[in-house]
N, C-alpha and C. Protein backbone atom coordinates (compact mmCIF):
# COMPACT_ATOMS: atom_id res chain seq x y z
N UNK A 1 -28.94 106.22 165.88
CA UNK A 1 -30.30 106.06 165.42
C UNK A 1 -30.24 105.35 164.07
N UNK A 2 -30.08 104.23 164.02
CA UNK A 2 -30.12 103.55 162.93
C UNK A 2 -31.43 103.32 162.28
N UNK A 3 -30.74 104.35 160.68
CA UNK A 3 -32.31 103.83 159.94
C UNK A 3 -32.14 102.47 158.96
N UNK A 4 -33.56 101.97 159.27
CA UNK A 4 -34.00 100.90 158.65
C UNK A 4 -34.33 101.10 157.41
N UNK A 5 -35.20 101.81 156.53
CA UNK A 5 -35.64 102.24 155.34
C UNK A 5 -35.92 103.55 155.41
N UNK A 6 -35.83 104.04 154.12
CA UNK A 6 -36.22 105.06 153.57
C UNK A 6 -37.06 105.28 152.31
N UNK A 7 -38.39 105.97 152.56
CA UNK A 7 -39.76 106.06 151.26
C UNK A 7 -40.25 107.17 151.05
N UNK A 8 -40.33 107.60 149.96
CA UNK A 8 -40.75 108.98 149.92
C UNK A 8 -40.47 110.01 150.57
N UNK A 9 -39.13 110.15 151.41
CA UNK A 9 -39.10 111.21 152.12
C UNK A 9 -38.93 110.90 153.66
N UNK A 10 -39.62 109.84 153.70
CA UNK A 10 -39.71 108.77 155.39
C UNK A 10 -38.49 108.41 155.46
N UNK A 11 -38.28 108.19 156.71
CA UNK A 11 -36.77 108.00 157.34
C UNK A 11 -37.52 106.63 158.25
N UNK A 12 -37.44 105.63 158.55
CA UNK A 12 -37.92 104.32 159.60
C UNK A 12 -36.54 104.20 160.29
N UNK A 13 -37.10 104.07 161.73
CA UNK A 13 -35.49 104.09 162.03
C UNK A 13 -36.03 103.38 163.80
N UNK A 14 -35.16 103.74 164.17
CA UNK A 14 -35.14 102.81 165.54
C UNK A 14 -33.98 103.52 166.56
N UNK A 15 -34.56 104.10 167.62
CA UNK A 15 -33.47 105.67 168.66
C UNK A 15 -32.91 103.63 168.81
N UNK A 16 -31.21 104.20 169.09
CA UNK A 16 -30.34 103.43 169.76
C UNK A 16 -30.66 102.71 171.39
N UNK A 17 -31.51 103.27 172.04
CA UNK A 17 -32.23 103.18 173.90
C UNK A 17 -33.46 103.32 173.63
N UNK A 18 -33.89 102.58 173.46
CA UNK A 18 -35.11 101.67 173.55
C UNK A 18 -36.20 101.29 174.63
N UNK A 19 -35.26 101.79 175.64
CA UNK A 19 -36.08 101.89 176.94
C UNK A 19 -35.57 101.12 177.84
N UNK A 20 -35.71 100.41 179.15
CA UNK A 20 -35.29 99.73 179.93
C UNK A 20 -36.28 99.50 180.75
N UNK A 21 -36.98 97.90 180.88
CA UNK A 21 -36.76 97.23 180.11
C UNK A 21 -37.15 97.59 178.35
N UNK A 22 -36.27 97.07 177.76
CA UNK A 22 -36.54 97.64 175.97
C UNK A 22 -38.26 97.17 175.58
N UNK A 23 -38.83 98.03 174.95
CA UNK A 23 -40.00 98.11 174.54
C UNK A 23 -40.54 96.64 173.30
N UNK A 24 -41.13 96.22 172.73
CA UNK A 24 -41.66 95.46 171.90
C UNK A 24 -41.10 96.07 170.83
N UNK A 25 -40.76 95.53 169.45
CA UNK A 25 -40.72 95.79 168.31
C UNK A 25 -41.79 96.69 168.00
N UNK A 26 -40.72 98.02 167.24
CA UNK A 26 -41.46 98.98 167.13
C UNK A 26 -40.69 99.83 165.87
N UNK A 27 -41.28 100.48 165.41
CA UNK A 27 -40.13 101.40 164.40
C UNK A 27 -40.50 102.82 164.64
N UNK A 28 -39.86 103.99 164.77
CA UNK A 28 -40.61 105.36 164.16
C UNK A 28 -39.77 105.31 162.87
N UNK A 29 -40.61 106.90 162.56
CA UNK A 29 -40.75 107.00 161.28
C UNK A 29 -40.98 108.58 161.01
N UNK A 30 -40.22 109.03 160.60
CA UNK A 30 -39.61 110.53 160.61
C UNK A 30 -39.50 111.17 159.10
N UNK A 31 -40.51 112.43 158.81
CA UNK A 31 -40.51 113.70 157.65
C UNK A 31 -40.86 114.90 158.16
N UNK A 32 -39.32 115.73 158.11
CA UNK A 32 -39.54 116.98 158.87
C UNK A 32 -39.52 117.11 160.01
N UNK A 33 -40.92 117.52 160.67
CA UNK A 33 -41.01 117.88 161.73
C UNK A 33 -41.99 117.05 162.46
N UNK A 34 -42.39 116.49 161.12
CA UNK A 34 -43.39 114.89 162.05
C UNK A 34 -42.77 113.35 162.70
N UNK A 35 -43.05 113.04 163.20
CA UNK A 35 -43.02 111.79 163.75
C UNK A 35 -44.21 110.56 163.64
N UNK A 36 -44.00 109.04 163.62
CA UNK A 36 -44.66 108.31 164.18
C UNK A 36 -44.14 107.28 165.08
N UNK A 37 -44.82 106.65 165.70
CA UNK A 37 -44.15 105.00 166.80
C UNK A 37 -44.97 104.05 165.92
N UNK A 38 -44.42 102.84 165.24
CA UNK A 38 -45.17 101.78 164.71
C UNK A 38 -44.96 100.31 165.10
N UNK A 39 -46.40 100.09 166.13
CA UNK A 39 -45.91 99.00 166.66
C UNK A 39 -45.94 97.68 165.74
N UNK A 40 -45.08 96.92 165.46
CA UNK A 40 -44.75 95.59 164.67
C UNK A 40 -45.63 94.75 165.15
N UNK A 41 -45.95 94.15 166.61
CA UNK A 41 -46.67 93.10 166.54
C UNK A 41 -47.59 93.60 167.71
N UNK A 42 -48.89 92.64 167.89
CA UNK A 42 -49.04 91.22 167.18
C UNK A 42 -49.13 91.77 165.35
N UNK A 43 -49.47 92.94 165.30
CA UNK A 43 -50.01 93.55 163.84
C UNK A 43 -48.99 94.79 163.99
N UNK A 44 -48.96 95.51 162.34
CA UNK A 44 -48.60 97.01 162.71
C UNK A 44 -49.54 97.93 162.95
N UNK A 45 -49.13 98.88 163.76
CA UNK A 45 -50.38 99.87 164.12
C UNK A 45 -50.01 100.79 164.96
N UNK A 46 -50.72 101.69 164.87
CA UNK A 46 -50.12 102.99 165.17
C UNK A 46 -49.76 103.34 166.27
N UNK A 47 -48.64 103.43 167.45
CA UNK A 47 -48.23 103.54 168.63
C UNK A 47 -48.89 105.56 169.29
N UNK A 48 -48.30 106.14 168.38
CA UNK A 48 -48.24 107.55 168.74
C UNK A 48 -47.92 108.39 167.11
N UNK A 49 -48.51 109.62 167.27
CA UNK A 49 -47.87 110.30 165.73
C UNK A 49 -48.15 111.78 166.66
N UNK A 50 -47.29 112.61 165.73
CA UNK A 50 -47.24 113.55 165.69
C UNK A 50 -47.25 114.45 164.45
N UNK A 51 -48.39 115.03 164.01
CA UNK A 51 -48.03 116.06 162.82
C UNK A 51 -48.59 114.98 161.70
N UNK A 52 -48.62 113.92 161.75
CA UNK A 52 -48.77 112.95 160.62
C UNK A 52 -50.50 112.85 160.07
N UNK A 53 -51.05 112.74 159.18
CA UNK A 53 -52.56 113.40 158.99
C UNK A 53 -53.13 111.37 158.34
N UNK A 54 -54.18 111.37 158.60
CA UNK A 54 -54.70 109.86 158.50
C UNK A 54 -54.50 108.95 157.26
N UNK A 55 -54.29 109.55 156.50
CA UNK A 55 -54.30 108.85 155.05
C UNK A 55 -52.69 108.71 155.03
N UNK A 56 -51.98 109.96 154.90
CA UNK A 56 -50.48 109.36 155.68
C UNK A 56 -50.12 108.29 157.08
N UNK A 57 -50.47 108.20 157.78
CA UNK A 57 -50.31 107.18 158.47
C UNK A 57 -50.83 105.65 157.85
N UNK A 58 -52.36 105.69 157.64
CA UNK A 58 -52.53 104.69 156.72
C UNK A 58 -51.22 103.96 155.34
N UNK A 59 -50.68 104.78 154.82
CA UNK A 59 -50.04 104.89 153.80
C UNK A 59 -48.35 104.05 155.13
N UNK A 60 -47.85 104.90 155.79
CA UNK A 60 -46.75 104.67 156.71
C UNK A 60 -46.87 102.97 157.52
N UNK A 61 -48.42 102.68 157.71
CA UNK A 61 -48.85 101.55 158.53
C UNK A 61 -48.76 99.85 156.84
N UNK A 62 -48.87 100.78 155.78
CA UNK A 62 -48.71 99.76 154.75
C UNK A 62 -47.30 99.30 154.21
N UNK A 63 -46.67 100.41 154.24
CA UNK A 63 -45.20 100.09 154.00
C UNK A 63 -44.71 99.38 155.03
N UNK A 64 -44.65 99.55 156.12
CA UNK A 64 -44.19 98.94 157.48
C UNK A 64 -44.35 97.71 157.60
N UNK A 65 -45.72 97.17 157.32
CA UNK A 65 -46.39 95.86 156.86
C UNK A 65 -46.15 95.01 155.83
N UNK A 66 -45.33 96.02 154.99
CA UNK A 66 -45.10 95.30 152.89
C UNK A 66 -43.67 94.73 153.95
N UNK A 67 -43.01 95.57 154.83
CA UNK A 67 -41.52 95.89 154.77
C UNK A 67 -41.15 95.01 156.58
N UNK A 68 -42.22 94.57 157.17
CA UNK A 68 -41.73 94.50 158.18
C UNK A 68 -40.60 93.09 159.01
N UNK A 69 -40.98 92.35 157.91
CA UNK A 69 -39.35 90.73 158.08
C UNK A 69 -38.38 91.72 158.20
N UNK A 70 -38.44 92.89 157.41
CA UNK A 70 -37.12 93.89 156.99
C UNK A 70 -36.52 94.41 158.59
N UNK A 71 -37.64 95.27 158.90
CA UNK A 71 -37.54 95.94 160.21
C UNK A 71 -37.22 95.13 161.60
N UNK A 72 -37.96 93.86 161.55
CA UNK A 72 -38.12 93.08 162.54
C UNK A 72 -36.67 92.54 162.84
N UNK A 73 -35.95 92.08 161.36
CA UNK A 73 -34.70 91.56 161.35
C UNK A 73 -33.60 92.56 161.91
N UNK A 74 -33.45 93.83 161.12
CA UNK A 74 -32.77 94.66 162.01
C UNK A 74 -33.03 95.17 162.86
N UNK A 75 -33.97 95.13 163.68
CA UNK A 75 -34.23 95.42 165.47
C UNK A 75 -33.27 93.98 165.88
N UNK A 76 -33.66 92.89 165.39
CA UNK A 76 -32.65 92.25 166.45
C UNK A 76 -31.43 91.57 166.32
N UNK A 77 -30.56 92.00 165.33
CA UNK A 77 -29.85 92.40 164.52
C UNK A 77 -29.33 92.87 165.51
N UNK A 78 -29.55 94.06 165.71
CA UNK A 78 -29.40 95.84 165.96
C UNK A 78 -28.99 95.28 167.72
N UNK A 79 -30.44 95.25 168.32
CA UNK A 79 -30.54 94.47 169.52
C UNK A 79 -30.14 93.12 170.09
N UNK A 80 -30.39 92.24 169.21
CA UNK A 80 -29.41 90.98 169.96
C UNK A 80 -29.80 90.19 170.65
């Protein structure tokens, strides 16, 4: 599970199986016992959350966005 960044406590990361066929650029994003799925394109935006409350996600959907050449590069990087 390679993580991509880490913010405040957030872990961004990307499970190693991805699905088959592999899913679109995507990141979760992990504190505690919460989760999110953040889809990269065409925009970022919110796939699925768990536990995560609106103003935090808002907050998770901006970093992702400040950060996402970052993410995008190591998904295919990562992927290939």
């Amino acid at each position: 599970m390679p993580v991509v960044l880490r913010y405040k406590g957030f872990r961004f990361f990307f499970y190693s199986n991805e699905g088959s066929p592999r899913e679109p650029v995507h990141v979760h994003v992990r504190s505690g016992s919460h989760e999110a799925k953040l889809w990269l394109v065409p925009q970022v935006s919110v796939a699925a959350s768990y536990g995560f409350d609106a103003a935090t996600l808002r907050e998770l959907v901006a970093v992702a966005s400040d950060n996402r050449q970052l993410i995008e590069r190591a998904w295919n990087d990562y992927f290939g």
